[in-house]
C-alpha atoms as a PDB file:
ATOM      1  CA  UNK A   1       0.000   0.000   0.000  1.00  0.00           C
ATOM      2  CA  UNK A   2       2.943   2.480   0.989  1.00  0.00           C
ATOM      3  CA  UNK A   3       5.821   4.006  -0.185  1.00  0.00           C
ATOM      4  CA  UNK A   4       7.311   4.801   3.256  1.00  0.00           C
ATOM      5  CA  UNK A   5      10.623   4.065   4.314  1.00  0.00           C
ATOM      6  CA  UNK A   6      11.645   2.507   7.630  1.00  0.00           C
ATOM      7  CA  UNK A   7      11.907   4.206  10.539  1.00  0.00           C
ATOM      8  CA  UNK A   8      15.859   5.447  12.334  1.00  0.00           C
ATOM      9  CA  UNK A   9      16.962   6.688  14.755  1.00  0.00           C
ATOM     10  CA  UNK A  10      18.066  10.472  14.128  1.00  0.00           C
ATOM     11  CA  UNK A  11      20.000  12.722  17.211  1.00  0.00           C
ATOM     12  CA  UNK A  12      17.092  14.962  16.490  1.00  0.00           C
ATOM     13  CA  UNK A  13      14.667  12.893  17.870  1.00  0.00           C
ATOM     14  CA  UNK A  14      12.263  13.599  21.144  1.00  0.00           C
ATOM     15  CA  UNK A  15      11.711  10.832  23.527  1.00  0.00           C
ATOM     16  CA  UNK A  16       8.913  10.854  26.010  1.00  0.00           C
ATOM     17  CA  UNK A  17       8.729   8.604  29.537  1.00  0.00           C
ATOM     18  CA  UNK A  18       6.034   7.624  31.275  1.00  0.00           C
ATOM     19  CA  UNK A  19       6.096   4.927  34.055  1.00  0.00           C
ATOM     20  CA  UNK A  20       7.156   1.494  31.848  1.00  0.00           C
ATOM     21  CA  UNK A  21       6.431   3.722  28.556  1.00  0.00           C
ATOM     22  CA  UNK A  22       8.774   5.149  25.997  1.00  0.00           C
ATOM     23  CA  UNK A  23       7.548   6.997  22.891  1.00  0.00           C
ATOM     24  CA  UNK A  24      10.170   8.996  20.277  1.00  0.00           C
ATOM     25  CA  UNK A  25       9.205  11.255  17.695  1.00  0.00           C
ATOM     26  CA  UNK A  26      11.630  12.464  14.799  1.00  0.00           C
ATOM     27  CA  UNK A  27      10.786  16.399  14.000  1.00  0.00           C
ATOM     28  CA  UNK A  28      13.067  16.270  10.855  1.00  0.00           C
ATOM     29  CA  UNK A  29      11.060  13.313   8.908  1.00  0.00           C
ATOM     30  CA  UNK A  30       7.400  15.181   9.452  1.00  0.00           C
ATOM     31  CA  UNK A  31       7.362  14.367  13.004  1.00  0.00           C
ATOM     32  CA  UNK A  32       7.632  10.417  12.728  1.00  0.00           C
ATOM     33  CA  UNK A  33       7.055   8.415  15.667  1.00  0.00           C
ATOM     34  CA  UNK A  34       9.587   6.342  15.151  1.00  0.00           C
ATOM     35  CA  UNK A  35       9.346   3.831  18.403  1.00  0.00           C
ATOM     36  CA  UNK A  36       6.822   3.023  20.912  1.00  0.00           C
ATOM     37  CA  UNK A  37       8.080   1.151  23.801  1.00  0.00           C
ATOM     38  CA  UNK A  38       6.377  -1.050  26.597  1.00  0.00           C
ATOM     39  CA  UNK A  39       9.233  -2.404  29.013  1.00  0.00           C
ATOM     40  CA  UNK A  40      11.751  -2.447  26.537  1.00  0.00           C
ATOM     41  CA  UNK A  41       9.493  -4.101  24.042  1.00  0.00           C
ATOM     42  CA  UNK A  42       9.065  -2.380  21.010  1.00  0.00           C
ATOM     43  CA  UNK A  43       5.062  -2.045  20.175  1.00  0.00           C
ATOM     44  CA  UNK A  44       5.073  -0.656  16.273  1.00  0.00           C
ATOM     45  CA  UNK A  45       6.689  -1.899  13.607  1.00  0.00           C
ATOM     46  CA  UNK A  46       9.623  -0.955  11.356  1.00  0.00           C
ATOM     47  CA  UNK A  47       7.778   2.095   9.342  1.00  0.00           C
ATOM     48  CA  UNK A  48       6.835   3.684  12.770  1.00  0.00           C
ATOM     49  CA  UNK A  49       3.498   5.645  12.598  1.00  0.00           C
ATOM     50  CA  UNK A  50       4.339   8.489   9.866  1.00  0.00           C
ATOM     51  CA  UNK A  51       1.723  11.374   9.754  1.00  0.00           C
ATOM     52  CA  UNK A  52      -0.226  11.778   6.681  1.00  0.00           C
ATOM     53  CA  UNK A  53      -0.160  15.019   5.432  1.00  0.00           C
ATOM     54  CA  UNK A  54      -1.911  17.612   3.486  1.00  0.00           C
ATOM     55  CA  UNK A  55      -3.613  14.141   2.809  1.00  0.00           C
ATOM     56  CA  UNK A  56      -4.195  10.394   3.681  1.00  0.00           C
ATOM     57  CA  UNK A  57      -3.938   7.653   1.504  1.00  0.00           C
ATOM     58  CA  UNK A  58      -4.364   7.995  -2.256  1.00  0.00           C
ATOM     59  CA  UNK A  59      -5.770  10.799  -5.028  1.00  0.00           C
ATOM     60  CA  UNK A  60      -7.463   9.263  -8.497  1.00  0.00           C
ATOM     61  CA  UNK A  61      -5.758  12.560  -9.896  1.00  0.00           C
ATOM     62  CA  UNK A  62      -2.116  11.464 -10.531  1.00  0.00           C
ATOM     63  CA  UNK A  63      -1.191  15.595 -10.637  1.00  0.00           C
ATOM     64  CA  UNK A  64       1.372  14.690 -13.492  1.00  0.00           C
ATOM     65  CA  UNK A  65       4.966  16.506 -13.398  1.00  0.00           C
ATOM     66  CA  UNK A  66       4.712  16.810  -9.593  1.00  0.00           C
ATOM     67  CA  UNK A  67       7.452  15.028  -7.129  1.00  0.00           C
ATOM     68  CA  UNK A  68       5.125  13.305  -4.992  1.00  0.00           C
ATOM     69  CA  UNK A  69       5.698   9.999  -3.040  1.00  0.00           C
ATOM     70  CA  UNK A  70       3.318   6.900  -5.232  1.00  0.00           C
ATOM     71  CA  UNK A  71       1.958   3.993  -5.116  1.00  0.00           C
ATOM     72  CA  UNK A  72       2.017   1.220  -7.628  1.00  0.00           C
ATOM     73  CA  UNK A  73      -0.260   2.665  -9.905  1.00  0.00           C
ATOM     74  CA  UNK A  74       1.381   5.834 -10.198  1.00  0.00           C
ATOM     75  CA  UNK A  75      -0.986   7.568  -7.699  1.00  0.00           C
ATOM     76  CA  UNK A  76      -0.161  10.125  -5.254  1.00  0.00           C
ATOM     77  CA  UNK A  77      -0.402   8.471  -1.963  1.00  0.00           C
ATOM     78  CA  UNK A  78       0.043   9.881   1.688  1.00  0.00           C
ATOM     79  CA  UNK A  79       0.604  14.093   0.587  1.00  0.00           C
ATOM     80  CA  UNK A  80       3.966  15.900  -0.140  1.00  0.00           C
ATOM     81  CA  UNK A  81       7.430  14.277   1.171  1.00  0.00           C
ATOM     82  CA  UNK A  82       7.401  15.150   4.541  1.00  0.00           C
ATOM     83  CA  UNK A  83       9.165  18.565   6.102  1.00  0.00           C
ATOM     84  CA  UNK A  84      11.196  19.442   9.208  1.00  0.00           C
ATOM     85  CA  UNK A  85       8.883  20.988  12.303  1.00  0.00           C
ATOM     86  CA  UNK A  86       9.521  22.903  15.185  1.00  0.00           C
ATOM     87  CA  UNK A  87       9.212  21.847  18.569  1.00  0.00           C
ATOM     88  CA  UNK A  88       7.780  24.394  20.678  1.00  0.00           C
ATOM     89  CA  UNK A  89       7.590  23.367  24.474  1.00  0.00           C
ATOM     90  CA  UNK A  90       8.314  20.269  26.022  1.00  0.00           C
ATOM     91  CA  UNK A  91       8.452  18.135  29.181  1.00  0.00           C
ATOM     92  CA  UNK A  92       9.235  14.449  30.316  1.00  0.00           C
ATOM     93  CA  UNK A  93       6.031  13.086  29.088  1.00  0.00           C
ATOM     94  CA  UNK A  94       4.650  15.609  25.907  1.00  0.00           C
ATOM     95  CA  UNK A  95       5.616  18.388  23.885  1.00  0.00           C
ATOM     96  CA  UNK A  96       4.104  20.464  21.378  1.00  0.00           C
ATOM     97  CA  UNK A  97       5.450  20.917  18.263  1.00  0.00           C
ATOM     98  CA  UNK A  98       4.314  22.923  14.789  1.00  0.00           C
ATOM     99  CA  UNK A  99       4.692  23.331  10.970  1.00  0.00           C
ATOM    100  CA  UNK A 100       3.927  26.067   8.658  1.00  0.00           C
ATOM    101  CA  UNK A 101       2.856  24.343   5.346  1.00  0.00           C
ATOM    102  CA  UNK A 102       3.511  26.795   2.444  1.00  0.00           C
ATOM    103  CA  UNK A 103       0.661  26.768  -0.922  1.00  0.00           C
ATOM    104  CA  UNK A 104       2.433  24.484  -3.825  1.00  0.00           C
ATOM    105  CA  UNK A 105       0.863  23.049  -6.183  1.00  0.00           C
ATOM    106  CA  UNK A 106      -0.466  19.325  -5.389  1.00  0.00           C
ATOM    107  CA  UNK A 107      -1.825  21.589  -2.359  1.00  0.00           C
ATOM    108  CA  UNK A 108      -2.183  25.522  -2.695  1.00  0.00           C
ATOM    109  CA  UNK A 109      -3.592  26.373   0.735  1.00  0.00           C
ATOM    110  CA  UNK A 110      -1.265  27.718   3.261  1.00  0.00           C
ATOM    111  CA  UNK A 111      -1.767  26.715   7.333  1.00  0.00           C
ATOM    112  CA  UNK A 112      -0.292  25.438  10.456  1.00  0.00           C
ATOM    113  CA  UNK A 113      -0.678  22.126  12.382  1.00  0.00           C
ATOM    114  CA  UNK A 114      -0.031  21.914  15.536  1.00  0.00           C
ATOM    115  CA  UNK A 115       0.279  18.826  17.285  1.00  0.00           C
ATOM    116  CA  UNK A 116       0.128  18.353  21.084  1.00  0.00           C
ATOM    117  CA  UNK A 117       1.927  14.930  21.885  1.00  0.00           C
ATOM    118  CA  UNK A 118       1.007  13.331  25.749  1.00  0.00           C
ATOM    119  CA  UNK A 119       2.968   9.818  26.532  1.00  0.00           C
ATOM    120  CA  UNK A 120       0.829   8.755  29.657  1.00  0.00           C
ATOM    121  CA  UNK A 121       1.431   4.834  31.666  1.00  0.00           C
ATOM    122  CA  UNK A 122      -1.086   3.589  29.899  1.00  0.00           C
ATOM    123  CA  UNK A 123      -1.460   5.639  26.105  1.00  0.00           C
ATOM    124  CA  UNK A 124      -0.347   7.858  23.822  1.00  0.00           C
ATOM    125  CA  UNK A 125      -2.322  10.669  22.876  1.00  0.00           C
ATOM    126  CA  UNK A 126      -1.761  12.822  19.876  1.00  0.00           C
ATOM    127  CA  UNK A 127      -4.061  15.753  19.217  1.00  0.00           C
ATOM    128  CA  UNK A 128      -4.213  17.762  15.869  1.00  0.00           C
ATOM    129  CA  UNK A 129      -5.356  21.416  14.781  1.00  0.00           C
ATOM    130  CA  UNK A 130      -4.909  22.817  11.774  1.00  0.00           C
ATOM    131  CA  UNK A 131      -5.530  26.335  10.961  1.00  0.00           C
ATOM    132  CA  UNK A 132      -5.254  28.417   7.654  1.00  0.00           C
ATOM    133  CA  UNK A 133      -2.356  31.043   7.024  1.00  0.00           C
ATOM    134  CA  UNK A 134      -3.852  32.708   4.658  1.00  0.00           C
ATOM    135  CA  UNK A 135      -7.640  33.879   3.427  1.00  0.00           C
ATOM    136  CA  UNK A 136      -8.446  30.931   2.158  1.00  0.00           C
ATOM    137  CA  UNK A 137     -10.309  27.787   3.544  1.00  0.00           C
ATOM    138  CA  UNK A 138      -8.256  25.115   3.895  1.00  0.00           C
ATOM    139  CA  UNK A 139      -9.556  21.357   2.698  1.00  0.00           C
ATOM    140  CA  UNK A 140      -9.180  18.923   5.953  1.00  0.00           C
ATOM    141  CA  UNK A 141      -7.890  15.374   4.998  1.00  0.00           C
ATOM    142  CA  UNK A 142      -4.982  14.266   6.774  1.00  0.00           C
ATOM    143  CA  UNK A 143      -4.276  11.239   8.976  1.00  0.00           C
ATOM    144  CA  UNK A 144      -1.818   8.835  10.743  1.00  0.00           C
ATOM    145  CA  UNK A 145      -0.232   5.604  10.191  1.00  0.00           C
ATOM    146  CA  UNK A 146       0.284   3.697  12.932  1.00  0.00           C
ATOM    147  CA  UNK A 147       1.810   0.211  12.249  1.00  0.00           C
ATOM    148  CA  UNK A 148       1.240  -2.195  15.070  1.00  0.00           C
ATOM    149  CA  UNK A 149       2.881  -5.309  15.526  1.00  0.00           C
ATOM    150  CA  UNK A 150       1.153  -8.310  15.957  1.00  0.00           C
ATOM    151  CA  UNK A 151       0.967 -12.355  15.615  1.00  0.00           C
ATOM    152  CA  UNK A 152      -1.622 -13.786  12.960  1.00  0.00           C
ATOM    153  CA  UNK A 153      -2.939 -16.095  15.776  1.00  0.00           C
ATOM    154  CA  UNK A 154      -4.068 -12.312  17.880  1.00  0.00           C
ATOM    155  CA  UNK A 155      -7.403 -11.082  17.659  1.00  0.00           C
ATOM    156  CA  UNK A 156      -8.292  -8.061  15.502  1.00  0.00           C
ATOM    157  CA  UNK A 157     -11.223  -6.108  17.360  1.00  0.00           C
ATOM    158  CA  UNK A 158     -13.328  -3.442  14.477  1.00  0.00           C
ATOM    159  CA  UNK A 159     -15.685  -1.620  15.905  1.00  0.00           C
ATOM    160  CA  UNK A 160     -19.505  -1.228  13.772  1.00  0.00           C
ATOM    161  CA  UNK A 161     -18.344   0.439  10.507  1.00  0.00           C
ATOM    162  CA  UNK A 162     -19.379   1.119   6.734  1.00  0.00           C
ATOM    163  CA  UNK A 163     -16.926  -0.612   4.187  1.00  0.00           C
ATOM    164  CA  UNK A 164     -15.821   1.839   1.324  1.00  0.00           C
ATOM    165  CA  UNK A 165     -16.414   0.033  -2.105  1.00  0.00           C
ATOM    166  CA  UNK A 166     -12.884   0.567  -3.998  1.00  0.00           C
ATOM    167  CA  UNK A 167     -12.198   0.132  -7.553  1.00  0.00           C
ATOM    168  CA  UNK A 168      -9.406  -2.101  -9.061  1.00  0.00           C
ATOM    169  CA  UNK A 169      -6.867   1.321  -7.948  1.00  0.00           C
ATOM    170  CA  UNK A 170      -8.613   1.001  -4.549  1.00  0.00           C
ATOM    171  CA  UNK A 171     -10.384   4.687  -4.989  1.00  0.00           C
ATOM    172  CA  UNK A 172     -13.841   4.887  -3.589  1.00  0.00           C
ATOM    173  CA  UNK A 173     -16.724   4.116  -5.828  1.00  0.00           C
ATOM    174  CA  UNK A 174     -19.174   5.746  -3.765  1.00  0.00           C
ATOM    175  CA  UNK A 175     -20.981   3.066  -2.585  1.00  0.00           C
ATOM    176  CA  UNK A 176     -20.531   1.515   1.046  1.00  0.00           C
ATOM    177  CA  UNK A 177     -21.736  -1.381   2.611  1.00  0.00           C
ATOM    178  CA  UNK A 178     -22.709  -1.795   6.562  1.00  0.00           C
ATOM    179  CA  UNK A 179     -20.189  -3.908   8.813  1.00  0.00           C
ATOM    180  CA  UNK A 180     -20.880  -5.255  12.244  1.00  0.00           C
ATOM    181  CA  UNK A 181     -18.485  -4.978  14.773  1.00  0.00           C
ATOM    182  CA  UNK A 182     -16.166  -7.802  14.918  1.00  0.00           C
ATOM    183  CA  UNK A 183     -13.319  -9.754  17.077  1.00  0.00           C
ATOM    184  CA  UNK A 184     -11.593 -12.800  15.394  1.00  0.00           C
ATOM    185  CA  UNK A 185      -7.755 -13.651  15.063  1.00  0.00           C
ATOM    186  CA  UNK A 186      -6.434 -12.267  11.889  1.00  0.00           C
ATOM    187  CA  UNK A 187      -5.493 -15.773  10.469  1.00  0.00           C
ATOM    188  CA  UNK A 188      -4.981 -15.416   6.462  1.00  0.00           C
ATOM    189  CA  UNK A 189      -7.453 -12.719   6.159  1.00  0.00           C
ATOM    190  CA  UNK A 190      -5.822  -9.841   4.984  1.00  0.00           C
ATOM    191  CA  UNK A 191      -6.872  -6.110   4.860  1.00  0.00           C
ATOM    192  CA  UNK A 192      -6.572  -2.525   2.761  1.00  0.00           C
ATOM    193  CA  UNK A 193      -9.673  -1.277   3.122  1.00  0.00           C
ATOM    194  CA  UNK A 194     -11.578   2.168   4.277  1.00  0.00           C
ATOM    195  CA  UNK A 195     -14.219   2.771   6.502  1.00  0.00           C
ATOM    196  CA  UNK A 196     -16.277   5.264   7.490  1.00  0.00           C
ATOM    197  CA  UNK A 197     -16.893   5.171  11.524  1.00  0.00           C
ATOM    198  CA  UNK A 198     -19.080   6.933  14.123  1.00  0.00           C
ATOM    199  CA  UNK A 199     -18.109   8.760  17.359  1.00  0.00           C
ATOM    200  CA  UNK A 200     -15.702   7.214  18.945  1.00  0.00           C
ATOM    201  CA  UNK A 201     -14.055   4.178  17.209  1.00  0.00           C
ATOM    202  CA  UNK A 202     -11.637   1.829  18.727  1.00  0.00           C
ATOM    203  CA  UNK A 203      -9.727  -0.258  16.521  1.00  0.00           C
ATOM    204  CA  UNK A 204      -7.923  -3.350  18.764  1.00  0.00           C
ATOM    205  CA  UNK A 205      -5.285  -5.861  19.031  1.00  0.00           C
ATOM    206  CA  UNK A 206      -6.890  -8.221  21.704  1.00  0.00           C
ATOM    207  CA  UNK A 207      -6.305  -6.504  25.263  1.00  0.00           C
ATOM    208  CA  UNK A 208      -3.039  -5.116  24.669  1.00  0.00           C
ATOM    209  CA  UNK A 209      -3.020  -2.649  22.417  1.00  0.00           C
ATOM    210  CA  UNK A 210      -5.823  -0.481  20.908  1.00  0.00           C
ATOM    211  CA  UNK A 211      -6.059   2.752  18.259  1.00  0.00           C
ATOM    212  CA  UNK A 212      -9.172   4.718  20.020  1.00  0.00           C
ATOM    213  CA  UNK A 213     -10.857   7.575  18.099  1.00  0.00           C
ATOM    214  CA  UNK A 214     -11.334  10.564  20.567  1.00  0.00           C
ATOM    215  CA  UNK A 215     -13.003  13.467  17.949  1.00  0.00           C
ATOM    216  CA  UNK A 216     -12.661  14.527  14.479  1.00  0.00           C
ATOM    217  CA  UNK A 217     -11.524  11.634  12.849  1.00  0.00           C
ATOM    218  CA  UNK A 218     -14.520  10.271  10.527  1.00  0.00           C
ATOM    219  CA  UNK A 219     -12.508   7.509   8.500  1.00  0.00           C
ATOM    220  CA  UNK A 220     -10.462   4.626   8.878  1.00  0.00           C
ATOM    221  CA  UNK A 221      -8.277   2.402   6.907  1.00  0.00           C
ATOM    222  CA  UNK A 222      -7.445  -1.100   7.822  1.00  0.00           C
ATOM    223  CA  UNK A 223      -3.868  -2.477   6.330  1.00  0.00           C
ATOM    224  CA  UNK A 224      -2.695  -6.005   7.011  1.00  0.00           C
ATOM    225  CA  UNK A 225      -0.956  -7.206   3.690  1.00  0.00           C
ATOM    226  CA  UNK A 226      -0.479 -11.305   3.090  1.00  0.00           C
ATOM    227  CA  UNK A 227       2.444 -12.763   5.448  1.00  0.00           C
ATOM    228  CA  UNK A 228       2.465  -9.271   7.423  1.00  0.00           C
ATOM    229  CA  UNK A 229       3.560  -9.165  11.292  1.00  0.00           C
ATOM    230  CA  UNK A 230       1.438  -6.057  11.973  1.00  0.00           C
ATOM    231  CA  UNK A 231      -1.927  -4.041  11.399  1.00  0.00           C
ATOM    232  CA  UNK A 232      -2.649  -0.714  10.735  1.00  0.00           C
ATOM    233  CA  UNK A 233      -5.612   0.861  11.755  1.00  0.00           C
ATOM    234  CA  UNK A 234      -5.376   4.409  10.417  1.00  0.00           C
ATOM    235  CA  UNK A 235      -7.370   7.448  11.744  1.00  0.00           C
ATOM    236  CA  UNK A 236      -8.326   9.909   8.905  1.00  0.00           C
ATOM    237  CA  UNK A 237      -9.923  13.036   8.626  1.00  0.00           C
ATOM    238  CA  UNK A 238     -11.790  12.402   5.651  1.00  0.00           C
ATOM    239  CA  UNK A 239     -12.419   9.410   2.998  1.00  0.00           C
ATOM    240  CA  UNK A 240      -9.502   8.469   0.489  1.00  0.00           C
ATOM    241  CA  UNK A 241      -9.654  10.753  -2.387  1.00  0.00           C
ATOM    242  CA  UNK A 242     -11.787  13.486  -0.899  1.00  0.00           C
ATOM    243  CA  UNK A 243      -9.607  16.348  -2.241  1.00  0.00           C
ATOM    244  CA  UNK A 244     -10.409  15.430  -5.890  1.00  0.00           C
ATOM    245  CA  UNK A 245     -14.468  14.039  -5.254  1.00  0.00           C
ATOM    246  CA  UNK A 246     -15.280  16.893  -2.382  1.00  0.00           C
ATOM    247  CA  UNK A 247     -17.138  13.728  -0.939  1.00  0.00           C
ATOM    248  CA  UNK A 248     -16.892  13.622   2.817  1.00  0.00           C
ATOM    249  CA  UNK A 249     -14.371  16.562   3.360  1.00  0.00           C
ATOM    250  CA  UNK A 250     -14.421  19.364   5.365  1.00  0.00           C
ATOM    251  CA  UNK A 251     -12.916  22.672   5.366  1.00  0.00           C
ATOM    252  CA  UNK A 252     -12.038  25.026   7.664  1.00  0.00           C
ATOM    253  CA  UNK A 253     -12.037  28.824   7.518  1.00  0.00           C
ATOM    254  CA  UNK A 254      -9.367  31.652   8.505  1.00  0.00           C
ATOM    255  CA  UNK A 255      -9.874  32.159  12.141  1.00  0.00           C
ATOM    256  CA  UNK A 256     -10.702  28.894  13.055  1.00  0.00           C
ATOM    257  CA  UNK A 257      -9.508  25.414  13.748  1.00  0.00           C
ATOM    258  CA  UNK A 258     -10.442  21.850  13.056  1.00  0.00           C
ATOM    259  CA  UNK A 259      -9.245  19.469  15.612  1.00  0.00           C
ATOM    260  CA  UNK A 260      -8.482  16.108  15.337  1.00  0.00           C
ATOM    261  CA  UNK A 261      -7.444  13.507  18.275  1.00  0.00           C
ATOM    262  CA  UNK A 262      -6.540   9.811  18.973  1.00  0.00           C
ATOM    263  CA  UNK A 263      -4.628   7.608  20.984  1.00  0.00           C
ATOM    264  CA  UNK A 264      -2.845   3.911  21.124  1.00  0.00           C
ATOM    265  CA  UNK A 265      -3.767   2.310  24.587  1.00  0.00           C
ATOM    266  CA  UNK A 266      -1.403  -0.148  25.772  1.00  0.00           C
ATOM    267  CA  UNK A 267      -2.574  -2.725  28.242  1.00  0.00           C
END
């Protein structure tokens, strides 16, 4: 599904503590979380959990002649290459840290994110804002990528959910189909598919680790390829391929902020 590269260790990187937790983040790779630790024992896998950004997952519109990470088809897939941010204030356990995104042209609408990282004993929580830099609304579709590590024979918890019908590029046809929620071992099934979710979500690996939707994410992409030893279950602010159908996004206006939060619970 991805393009990204495997995560390393950088002398730029922050690391949080809390009680038997250890979380680092690289602010030179688009603030990468490159390790999440319980014990000693490292909880995501090799990628880390890379954030998604101006957008999540891929565009129908291949926006020819532009450098833009892609996926086997030749889409563009999980926004621009990712940029250096600043780290603002920090402590033991959280920090805040910020990037100005410049307009170019897969994404002409300047703004700021903010995150606001908190390692607690028993989660981390990363909240979101973004607001524009400019006059201009800015379209709303970013996301994370969280890759968990896991053995086939653990149970994969989804919470009630509507399936996104994909083509043959996995785009969105428009149509979705109801799922109930759901808690069987992963097995051979395998997964790369979206979802649209209410309220709060939680996405889980049996009682030890869990991706819990805490406000403003309305999508979700599952991602366990054939043989894999992890999952991914992605929190996104709006469907795949909103910024070219408009379906499902939101925008939000000079002055104001949209805010987006979730967290990994470890048991």
């Amino acid at each position: 599904m991805t393009l990204l590269t495997p995560a390393r260790r950088s002398a730029t990187e922050v690391e949080l503590r809390a009680g038997p937790l250890r979380a680092r983040f690289d602010p030179a790779r688009g603030m990468l979380a490159t390790s999440l630790r319980l014990r000693g024992t490292e909880l995501l896998g090799p990628l880390g959990m890379p954030f998604l950004h101006p957008w999540a997952n891929r565009l129908s519109d291949p926006l020819d002649g532009l450098d833009l990470p892609r996926d086997e088809s030749g889409l563009p897939i999980h926004g621009t290459h990712p940029a250096a941010w600043t780290v603002e204030a920090r402590t033991a356990a959280s920090f805040m840290a910020s990037l100005r995104f410049d307009a170019v042209p897969a994404f002409p609408y300047a703004h700021r994110v903010t995150h606001l990282v908190r390692l607690s004993v028993a989660a981390l929580r990363i909240d979101t804002s973004v607001r524009p830099a400019a006059r201009e609304a800015v379209p709303v579709a970013f996301g994370f990528h969280p890759y968990l590590r896991l053995r086939r024979d653990e149970v994969v918890a989804l919470p009630a959910r509507r399936r996104l019908v994909a083509d043959e590029r996995l785009i969105p046809t428009g149509a979705s189909v109801p799922q109930r929620a759901e808690a069987a071992p992963l097995g051979a099934r395998t997964f790369d598919d979206g979802y649209e979710v209410a309220g709060r979500a939680r996405f889980g690996i049996g009682r030890r680790l869990a991706v819990a939707f805490l406000g403003g994410y309305t999508h979700a992409q599952v991602y366990a390829p054939p043989g894999s030893d992890f999952v991914c279950f992605e929190p996104m602010t709006a469907p795949t391929n909103a910024l070219v159908t408009g379906a499902g996004l939101r925008h939000v206006v000079p002055g104001r902020a949209l805010r987006a939060a979730f967290e990994v619970r470890v048991a």
